[in-house]
N, C-alpha and C. Protein backbone atom coordinates (compact mmCIF):
# COMPACT_ATOMS: atom_id res chain seq x y z
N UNK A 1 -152.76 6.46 127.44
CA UNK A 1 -153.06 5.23 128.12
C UNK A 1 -153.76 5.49 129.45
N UNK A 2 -153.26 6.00 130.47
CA UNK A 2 -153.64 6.81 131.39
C UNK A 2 -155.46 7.23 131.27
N UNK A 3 -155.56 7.78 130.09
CA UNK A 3 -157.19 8.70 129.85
C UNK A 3 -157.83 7.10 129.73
N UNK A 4 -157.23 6.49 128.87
CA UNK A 4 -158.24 5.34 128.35
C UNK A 4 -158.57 4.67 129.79
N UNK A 5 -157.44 4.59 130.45
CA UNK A 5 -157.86 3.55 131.89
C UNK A 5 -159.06 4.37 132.46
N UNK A 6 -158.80 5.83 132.88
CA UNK A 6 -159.72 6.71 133.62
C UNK A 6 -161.00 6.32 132.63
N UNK A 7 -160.91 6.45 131.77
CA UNK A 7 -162.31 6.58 130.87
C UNK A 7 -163.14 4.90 130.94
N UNK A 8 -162.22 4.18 131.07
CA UNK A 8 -162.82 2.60 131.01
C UNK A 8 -163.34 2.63 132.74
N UNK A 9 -162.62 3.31 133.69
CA UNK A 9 -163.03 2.83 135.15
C UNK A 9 -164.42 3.88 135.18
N UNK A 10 -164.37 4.58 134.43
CA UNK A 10 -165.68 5.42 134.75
C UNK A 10 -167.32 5.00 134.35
N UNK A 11 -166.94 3.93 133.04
CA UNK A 11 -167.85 3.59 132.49
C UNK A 11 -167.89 2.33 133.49
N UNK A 12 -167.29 0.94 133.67
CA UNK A 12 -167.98 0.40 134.94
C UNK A 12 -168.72 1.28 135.61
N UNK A 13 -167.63 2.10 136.40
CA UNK A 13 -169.10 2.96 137.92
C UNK A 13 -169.98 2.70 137.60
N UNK A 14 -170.40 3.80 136.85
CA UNK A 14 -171.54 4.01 135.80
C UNK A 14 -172.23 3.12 135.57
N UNK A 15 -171.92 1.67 135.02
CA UNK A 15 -172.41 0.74 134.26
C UNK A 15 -173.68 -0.28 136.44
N UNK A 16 -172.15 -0.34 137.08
CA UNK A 16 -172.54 -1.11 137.74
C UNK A 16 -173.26 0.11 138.78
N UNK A 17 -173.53 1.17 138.61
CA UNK A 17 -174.78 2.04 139.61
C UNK A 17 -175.90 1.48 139.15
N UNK A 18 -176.17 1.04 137.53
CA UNK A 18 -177.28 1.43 137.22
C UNK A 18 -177.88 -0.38 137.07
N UNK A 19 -176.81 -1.47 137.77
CA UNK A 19 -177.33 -2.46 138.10
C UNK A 19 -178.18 -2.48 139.22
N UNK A 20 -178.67 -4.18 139.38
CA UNK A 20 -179.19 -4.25 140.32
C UNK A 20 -178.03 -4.79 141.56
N UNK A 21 -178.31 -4.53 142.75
CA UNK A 21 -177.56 -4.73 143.95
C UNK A 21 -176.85 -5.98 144.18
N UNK A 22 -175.55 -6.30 143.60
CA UNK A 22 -175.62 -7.96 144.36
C UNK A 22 -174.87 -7.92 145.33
N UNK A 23 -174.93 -8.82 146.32
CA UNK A 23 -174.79 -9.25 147.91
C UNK A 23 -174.73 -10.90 147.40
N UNK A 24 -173.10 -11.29 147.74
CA UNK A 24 -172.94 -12.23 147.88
C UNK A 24 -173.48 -12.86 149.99
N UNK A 25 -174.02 -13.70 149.83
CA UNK A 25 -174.38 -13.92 150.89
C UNK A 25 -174.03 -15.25 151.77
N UNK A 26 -173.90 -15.57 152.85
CA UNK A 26 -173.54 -16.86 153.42
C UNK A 26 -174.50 -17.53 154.18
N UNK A 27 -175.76 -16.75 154.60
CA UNK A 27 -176.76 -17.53 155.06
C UNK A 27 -177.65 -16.80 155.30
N UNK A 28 -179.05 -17.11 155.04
CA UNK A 28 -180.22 -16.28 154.92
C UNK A 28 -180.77 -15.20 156.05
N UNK A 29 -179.56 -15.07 156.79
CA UNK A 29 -179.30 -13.63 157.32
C UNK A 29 -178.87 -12.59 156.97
N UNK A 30 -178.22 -12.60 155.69
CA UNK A 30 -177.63 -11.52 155.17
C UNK A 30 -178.37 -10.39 154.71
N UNK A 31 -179.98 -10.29 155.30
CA UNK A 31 -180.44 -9.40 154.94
C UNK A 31 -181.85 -9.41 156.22
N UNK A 32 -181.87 -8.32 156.58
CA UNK A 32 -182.78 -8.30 157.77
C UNK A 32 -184.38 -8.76 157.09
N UNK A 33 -185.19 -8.97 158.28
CA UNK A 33 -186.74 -10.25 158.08
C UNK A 33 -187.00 -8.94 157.40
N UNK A 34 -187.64 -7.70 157.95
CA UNK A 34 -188.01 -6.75 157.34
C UNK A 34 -187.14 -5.78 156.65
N UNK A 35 -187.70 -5.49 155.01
CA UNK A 35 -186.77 -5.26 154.28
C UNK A 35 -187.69 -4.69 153.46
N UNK A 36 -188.64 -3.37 153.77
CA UNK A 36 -189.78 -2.84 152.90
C UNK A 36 -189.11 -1.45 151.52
N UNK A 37 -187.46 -1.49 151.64
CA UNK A 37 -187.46 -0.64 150.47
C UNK A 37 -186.84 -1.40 149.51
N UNK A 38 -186.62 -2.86 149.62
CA UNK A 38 -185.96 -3.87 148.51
C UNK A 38 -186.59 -5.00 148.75
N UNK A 39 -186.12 -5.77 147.35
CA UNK A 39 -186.88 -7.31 147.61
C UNK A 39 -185.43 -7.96 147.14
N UNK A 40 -185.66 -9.22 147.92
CA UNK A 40 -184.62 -10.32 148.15
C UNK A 40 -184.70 -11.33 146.75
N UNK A 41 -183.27 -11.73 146.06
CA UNK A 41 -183.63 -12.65 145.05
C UNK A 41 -182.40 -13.76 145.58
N UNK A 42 -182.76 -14.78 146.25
CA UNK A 42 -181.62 -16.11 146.93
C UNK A 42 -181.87 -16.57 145.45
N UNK A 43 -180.31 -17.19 145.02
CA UNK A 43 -180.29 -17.72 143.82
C UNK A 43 -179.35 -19.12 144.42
N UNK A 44 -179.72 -20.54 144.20
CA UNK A 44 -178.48 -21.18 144.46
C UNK A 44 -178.99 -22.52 144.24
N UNK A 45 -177.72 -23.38 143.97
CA UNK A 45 -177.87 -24.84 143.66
C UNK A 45 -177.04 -25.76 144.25
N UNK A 46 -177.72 -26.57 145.17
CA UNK A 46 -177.37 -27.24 146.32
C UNK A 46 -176.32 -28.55 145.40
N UNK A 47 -176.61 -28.86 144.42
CA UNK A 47 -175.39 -29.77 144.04
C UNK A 47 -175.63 -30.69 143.08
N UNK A 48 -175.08 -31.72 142.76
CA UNK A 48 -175.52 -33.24 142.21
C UNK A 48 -174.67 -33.56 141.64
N UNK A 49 -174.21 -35.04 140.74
CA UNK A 49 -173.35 -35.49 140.20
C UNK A 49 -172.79 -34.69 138.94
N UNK A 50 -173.50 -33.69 138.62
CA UNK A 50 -173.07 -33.41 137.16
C UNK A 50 -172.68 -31.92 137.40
N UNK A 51 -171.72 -31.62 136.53
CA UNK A 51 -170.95 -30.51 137.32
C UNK A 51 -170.74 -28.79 135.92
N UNK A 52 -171.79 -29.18 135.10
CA UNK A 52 -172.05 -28.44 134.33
C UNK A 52 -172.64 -27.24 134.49
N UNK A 53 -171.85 -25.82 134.72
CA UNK A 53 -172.30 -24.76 134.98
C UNK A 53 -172.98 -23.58 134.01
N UNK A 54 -173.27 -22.93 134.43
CA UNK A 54 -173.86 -21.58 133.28
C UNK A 54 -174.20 -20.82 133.91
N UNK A 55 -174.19 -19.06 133.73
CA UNK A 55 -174.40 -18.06 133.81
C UNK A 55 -175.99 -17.68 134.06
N UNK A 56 -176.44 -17.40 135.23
CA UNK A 56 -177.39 -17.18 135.73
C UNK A 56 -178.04 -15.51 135.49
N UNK A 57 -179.08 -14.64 134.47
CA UNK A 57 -178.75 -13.47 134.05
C UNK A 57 -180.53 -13.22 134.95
N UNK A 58 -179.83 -11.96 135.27
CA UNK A 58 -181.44 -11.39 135.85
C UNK A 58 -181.87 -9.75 134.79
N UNK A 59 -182.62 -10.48 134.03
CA UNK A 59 -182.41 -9.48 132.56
C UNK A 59 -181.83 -9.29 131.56
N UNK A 60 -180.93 -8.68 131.54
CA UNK A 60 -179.60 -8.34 130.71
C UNK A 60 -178.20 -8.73 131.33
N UNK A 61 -178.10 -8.69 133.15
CA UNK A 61 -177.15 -8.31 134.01
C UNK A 61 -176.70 -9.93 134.39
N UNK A 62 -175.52 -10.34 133.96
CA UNK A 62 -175.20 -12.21 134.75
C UNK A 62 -174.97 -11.70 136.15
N UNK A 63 -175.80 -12.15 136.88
CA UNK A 63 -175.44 -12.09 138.24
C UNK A 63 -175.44 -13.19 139.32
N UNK A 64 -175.08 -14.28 138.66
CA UNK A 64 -174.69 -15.33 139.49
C UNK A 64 -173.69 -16.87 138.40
N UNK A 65 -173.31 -17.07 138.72
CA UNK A 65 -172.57 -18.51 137.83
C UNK A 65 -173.42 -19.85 138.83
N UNK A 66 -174.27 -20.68 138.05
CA UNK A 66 -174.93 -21.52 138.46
C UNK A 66 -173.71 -22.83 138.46
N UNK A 67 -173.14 -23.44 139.62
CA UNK A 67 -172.49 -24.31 139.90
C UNK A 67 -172.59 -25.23 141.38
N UNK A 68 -172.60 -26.63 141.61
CA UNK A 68 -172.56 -26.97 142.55
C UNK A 68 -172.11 -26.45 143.72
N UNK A 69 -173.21 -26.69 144.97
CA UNK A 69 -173.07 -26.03 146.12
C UNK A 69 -172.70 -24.79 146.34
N UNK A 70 -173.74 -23.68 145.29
CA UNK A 70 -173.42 -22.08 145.10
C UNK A 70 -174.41 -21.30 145.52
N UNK A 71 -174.27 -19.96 145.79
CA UNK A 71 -175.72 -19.44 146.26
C UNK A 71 -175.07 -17.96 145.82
N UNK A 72 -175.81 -17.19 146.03
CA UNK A 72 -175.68 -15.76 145.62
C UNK A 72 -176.97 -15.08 146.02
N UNK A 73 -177.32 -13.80 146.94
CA UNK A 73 -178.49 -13.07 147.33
C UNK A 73 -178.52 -11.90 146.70
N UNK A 74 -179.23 -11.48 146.05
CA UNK A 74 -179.47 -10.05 144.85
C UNK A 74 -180.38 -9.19 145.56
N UNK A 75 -179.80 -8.12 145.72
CA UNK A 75 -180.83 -6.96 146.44
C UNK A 75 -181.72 -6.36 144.95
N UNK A 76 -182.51 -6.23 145.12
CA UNK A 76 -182.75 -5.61 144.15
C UNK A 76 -184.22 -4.29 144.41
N UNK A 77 -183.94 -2.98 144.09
CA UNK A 77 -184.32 -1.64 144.50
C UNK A 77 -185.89 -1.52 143.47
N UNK A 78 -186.12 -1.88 142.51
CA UNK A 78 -186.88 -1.11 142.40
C UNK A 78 -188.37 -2.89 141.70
N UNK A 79 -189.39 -2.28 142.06
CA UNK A 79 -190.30 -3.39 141.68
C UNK A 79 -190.95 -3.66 140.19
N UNK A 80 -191.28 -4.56 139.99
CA UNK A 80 -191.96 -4.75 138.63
C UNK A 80 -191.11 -6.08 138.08
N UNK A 81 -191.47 -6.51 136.42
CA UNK A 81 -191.16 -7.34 136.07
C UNK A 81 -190.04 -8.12 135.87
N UNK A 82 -189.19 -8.73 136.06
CA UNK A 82 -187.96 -9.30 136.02
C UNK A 82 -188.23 -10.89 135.30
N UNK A 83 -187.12 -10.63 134.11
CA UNK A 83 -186.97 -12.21 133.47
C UNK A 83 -185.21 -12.65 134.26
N UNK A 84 -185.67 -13.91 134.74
CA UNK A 84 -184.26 -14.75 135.31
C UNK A 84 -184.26 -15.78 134.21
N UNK A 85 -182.60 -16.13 133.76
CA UNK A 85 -182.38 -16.86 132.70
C UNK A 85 -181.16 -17.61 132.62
N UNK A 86 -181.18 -18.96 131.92
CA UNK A 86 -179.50 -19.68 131.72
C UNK A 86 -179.57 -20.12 130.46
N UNK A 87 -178.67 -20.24 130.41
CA UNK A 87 -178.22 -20.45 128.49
C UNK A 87 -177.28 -21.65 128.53
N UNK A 88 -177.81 -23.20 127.80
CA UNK A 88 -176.52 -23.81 127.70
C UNK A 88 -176.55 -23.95 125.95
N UNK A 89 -177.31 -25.15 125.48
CA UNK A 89 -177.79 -25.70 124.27
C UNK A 89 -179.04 -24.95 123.88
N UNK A 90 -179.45 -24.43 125.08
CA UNK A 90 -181.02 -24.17 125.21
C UNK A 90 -181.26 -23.28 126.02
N UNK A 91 -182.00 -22.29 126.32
CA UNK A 91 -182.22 -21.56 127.98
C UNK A 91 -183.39 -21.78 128.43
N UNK A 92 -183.64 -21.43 129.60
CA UNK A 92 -184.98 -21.17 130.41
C UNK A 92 -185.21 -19.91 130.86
N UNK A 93 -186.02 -19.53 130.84
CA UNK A 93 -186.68 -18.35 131.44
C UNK A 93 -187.83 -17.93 132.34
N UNK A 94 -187.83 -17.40 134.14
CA UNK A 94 -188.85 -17.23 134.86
C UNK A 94 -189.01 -16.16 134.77
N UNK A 95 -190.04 -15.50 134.57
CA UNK A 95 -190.26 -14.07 135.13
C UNK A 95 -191.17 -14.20 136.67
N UNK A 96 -190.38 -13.07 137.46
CA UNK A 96 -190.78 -12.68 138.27
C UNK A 96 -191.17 -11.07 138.57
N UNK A 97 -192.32 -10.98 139.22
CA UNK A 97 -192.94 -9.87 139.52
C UNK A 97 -192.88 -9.60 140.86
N UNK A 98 -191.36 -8.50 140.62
CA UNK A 98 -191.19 -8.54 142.15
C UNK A 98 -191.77 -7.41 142.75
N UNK A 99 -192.09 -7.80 143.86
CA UNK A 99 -192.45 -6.66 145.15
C UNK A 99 -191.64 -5.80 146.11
N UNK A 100 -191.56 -5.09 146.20
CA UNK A 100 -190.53 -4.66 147.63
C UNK A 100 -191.40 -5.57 149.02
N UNK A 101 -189.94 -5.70 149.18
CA UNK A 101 -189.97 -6.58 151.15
C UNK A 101 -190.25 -7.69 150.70
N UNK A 102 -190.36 -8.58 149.84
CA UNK A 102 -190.49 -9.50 149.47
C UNK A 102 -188.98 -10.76 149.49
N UNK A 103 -189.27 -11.90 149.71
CA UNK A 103 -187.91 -12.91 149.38
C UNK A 103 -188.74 -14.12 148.43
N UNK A 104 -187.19 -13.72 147.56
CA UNK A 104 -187.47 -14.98 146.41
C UNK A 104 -186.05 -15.99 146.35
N UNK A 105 -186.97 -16.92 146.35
CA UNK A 105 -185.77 -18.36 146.37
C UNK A 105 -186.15 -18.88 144.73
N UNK A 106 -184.67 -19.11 144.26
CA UNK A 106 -185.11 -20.04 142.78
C UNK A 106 -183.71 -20.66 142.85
N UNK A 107 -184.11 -22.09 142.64
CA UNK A 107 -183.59 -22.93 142.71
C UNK A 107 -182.94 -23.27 141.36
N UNK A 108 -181.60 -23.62 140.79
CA UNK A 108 -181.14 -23.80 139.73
C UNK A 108 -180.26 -25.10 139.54
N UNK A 109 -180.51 -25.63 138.63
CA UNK A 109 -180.02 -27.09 138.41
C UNK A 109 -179.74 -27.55 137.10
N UNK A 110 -179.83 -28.55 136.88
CA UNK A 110 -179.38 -28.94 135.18
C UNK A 110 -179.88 -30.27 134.75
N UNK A 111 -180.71 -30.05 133.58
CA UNK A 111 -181.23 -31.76 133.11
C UNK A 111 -180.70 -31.70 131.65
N UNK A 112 -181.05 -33.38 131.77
CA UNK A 112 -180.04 -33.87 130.12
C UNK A 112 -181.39 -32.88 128.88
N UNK A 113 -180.13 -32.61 127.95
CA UNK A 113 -180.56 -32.03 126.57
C UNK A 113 -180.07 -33.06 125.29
N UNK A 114 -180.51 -32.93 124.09
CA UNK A 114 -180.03 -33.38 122.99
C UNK A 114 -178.57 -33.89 123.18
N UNK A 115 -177.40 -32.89 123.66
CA UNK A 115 -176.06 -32.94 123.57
C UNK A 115 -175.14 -32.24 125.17
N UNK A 116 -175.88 -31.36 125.41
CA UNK A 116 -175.21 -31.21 126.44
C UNK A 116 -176.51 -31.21 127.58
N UNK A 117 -175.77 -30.91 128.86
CA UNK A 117 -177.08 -30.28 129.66
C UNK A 117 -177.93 -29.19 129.52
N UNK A 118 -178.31 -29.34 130.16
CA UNK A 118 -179.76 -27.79 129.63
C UNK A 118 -179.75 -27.50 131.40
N UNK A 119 -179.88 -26.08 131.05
CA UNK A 119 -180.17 -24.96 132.37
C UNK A 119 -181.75 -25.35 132.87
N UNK A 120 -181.59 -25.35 134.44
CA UNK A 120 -183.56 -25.59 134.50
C UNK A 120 -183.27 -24.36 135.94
N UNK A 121 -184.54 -23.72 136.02
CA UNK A 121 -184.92 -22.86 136.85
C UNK A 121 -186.16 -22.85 137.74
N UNK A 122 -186.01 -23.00 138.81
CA UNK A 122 -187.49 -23.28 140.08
C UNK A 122 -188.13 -22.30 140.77
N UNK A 123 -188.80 -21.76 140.96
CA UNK A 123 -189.07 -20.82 142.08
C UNK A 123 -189.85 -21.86 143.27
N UNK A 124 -189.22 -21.76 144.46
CA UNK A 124 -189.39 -22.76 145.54
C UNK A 124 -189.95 -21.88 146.38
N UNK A 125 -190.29 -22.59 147.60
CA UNK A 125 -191.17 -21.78 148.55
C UNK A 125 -190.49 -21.43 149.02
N UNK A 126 -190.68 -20.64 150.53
CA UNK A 126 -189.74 -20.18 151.20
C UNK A 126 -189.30 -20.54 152.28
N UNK A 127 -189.85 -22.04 152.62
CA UNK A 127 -189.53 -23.06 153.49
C UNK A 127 -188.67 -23.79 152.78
N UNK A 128 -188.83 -24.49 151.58
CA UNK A 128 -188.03 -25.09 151.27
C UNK A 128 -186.27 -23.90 150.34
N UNK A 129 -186.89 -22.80 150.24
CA UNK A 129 -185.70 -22.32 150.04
C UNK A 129 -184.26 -22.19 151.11
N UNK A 130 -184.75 -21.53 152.36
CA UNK A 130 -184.24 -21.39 153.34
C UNK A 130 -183.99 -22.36 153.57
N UNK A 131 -184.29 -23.66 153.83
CA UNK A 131 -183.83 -25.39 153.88
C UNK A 131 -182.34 -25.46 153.41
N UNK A 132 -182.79 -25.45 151.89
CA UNK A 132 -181.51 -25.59 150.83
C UNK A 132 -180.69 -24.73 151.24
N UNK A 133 -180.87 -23.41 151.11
CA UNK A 133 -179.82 -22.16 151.31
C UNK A 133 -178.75 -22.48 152.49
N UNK A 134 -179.48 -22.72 153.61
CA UNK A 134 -178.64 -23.41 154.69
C UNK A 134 -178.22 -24.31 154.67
N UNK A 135 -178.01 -24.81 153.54
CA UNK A 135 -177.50 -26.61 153.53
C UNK A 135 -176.50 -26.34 152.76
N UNK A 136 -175.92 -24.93 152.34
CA UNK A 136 -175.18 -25.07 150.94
C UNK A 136 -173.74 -23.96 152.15
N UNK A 137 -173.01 -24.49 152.44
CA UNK A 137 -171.80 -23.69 153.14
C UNK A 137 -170.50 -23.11 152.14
């Protein structure tokens, strides 16, 4: 029992080295203006009447739960293509082509589907990201 625990905590490590960085964050300071060996991914959804959540995946990796008045900041190390995605009835999918030193705001929310809600995904500017981000405590 003992080996199995050691052997299961080793494979996390492992598993979560070879993620990307997450940084839960509280306000769009949590990461200095200049930031030329990572790029910034602000993920968050300022709110609304409907309270239907889903799993926010950057690739393969869920790295955020999309729910009213939530945010989450993703470091992420190395550049090139990235698909961001939610799954309810239906998913959406952005790809982004990220840069180092770069900040990305995407905005996440939910519109009516056939039966349930459906996941929707924004990439916002970075005026209006920082807006929202600070509006969400």
């Amino acid at each position: 029992m003992k080996r199995l625990l050691i052997l299961v905590s080793c494979v996390v490590l492992l598993l979560c080295a070879c993620s990307p960085k997450l940084v839960n964050g509280s306000s769009s300071n949590s990461f200095p203006e200049n930031h030329p060996d990572y790029a910034v991914v602000y993920l968050y959804r300022t709110g609304g009447y409907v309270k239907t959540a889903y799993d926010v995946h950057l690739n393969n990796d869920v790295v955020y739960r999309s729910k009213n008045k939530t945010k989450t900041a993703i470091k992420v190390d190395k550049p090139g293509k990235y698909q961001i995605w939610g799954k309810t009835e239906s998913s959406e999918t952005l790809t982004l082509d990220i840069e180092m030193g770069q900040d990305y705001y995407v905005k996440t929310f939910v519109h009516m589907g056939a039966a349930i809600w459906r996941p929707s995904l924004e990439i916002v500017s970075s005026t209006e990201g920082k807006k929202d981000w600070n509006s969400i405590k």
